[in-house]
C-alpha atoms as a PDB file:
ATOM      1  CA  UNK A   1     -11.543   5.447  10.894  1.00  0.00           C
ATOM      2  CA  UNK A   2      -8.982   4.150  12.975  1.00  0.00           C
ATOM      3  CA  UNK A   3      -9.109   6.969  15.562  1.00  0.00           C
ATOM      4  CA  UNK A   4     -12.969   6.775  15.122  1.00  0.00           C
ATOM      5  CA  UNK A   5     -12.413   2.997  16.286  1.00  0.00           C
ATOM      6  CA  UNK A   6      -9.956   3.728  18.872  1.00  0.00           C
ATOM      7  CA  UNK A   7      -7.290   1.708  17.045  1.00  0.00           C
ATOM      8  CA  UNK A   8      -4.705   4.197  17.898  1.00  0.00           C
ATOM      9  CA  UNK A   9      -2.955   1.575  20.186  1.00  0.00           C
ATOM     10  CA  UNK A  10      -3.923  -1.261  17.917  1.00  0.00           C
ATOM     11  CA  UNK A  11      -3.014  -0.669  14.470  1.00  0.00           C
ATOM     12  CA  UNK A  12       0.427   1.934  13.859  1.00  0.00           C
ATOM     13  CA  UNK A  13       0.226   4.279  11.496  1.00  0.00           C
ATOM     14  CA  UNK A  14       3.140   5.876   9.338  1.00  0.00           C
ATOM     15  CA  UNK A  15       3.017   8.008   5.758  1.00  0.00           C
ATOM     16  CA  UNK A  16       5.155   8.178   2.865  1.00  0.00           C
ATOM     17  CA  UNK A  17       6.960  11.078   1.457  1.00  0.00           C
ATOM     18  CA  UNK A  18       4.260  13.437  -1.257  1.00  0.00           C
ATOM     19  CA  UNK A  19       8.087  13.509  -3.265  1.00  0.00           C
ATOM     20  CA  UNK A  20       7.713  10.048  -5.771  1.00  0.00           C
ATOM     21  CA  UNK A  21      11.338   9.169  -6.054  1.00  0.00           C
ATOM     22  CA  UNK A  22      13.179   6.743  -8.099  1.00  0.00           C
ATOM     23  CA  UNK A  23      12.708   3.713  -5.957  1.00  0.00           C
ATOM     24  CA  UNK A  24       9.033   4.484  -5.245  1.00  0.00           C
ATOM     25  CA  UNK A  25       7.159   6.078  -2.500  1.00  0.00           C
ATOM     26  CA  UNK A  26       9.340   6.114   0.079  1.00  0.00           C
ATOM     27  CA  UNK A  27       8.854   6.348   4.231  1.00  0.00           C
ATOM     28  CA  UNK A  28      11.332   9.989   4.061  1.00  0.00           C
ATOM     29  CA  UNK A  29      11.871  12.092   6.766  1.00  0.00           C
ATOM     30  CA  UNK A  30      14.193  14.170   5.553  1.00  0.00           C
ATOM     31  CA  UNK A  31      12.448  15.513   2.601  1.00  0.00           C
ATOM     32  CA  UNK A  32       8.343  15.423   2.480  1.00  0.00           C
ATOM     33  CA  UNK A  33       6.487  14.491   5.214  1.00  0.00           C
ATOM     34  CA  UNK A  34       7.027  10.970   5.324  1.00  0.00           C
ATOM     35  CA  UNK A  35       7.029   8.899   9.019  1.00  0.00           C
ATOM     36  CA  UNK A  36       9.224   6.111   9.564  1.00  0.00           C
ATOM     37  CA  UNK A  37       7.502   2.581   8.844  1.00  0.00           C
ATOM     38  CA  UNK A  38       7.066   1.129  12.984  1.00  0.00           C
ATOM     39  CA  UNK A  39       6.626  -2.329  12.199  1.00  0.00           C
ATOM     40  CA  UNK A  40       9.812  -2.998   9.802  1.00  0.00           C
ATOM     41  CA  UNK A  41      11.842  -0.369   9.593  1.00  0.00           C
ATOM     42  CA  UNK A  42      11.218  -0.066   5.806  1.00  0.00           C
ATOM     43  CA  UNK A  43      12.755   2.696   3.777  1.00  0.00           C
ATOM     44  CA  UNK A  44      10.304   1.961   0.586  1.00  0.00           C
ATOM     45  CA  UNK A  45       6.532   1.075   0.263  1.00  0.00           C
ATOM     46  CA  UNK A  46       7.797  -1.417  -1.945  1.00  0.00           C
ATOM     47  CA  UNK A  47       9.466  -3.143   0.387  1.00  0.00           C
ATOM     48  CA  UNK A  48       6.405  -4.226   1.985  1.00  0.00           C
ATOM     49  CA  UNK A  49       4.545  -5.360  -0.675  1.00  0.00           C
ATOM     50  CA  UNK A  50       7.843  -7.395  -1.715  1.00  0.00           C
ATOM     51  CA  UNK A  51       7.507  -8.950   1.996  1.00  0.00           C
ATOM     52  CA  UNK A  52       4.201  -9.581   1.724  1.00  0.00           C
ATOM     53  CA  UNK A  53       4.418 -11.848  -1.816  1.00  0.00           C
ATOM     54  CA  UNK A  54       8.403 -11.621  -3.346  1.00  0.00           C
ATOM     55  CA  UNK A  55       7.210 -12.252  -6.596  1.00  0.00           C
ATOM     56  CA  UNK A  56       4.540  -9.172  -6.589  1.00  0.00           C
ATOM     57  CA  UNK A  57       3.771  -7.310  -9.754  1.00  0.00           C
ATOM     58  CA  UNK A  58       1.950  -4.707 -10.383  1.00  0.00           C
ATOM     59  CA  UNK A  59       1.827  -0.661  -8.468  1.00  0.00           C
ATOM     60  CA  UNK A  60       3.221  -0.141  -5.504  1.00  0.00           C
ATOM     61  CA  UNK A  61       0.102   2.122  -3.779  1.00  0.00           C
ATOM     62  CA  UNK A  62      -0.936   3.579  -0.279  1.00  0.00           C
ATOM     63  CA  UNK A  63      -2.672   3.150   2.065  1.00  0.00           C
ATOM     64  CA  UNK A  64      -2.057  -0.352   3.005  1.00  0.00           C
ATOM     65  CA  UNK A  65      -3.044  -2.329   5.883  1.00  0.00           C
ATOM     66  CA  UNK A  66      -0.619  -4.773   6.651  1.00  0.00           C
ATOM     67  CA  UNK A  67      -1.017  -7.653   9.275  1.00  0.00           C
ATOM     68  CA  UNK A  68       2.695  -7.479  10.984  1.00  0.00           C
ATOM     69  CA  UNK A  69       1.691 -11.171  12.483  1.00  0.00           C
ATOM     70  CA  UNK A  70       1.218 -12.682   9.249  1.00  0.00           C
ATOM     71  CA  UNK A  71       3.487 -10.160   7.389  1.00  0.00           C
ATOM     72  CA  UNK A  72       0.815 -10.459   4.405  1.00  0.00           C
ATOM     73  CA  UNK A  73      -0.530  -7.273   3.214  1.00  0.00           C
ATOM     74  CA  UNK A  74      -4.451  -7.251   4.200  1.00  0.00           C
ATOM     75  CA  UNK A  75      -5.516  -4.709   1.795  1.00  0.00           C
ATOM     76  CA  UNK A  76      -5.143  -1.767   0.078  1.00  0.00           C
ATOM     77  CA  UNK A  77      -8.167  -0.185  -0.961  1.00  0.00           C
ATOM     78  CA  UNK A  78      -9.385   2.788   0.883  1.00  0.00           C
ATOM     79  CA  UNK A  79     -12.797   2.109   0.862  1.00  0.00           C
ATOM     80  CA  UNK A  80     -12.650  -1.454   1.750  1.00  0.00           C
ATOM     81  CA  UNK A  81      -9.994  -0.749   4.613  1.00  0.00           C
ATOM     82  CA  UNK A  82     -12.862   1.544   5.886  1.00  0.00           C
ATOM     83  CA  UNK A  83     -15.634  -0.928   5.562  1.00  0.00           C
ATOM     84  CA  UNK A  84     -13.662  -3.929   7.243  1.00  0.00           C
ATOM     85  CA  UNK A  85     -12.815  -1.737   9.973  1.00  0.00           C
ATOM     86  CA  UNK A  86     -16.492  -0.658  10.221  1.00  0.00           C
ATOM     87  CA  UNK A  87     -17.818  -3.776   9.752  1.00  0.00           C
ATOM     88  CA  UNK A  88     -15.170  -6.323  11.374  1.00  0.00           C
ATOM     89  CA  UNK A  89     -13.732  -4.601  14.125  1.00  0.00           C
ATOM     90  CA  UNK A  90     -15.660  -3.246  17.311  1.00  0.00           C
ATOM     91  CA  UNK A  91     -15.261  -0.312  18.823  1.00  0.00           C
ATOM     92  CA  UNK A  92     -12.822   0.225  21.559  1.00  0.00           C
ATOM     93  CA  UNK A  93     -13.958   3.432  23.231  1.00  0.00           C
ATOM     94  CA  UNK A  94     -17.182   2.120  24.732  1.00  0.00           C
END
C-alpha cells in the first residue's frame, strides 16, 4: 500500500528479524532479515511500543505505524493500516 500510494519518501519502512528472541522481535541484521529501525535507532519492537505509552501491556506485534512527530504508535492492525492509507491519504504519483 505504501508503494501503491507513493509513500516511499513519506513513511520509512524497516522489518524485524523472522528469529523471536528473548527480548522480543527484534530489528537484527545479523541474524534474520531484520532492517534497522530509521526513525529511533531501536534494537527491539518493544521499544517502540514502550515509547509510545511506558506503561503498555499487552503483545508486542508488527506491523506498526508509528507517527515519529508525535512518537505515539498510530496503529497496528494490518487491515486498518491499509484502509487509513486508502482512505486518508491521497495519492502521490498523480
Amino acid at each position: 500500500m505504501r508503494k501503491l500510494k507513493g509513500l516511499e519518501d513519506v513513511i520509512s519502512y524497516s522489518t524485524v528479524s523472522w528469529i523471536l528472541g528473548r527480548d522480543g522481535w527484534s530489528f537484527d541484521t545479523k541474524e534474520g532479515d531484520g532492517q534497522p529501525d530509521p526513525v529511533n535507532g531501536f534494537h527491539h519492537i518493544s521499544q517502540v511500543y514502550f515509547l509510545s505509552k511506558p506503561d503498555y501491556v499487552g503483545n508486542f506485534t508488527v506491523p506498526v505505524l508509528f507517527d515519529k512527530q508525535t512518537k505515539q504508535i498510530v496503529n497496528n492492525e494490518s487491515p486498518e493500516i491499509i484502509r487509513m492509507l486508502n482512505s486518508e491519504v491521497g495519492t502521490r504519483n498523480s
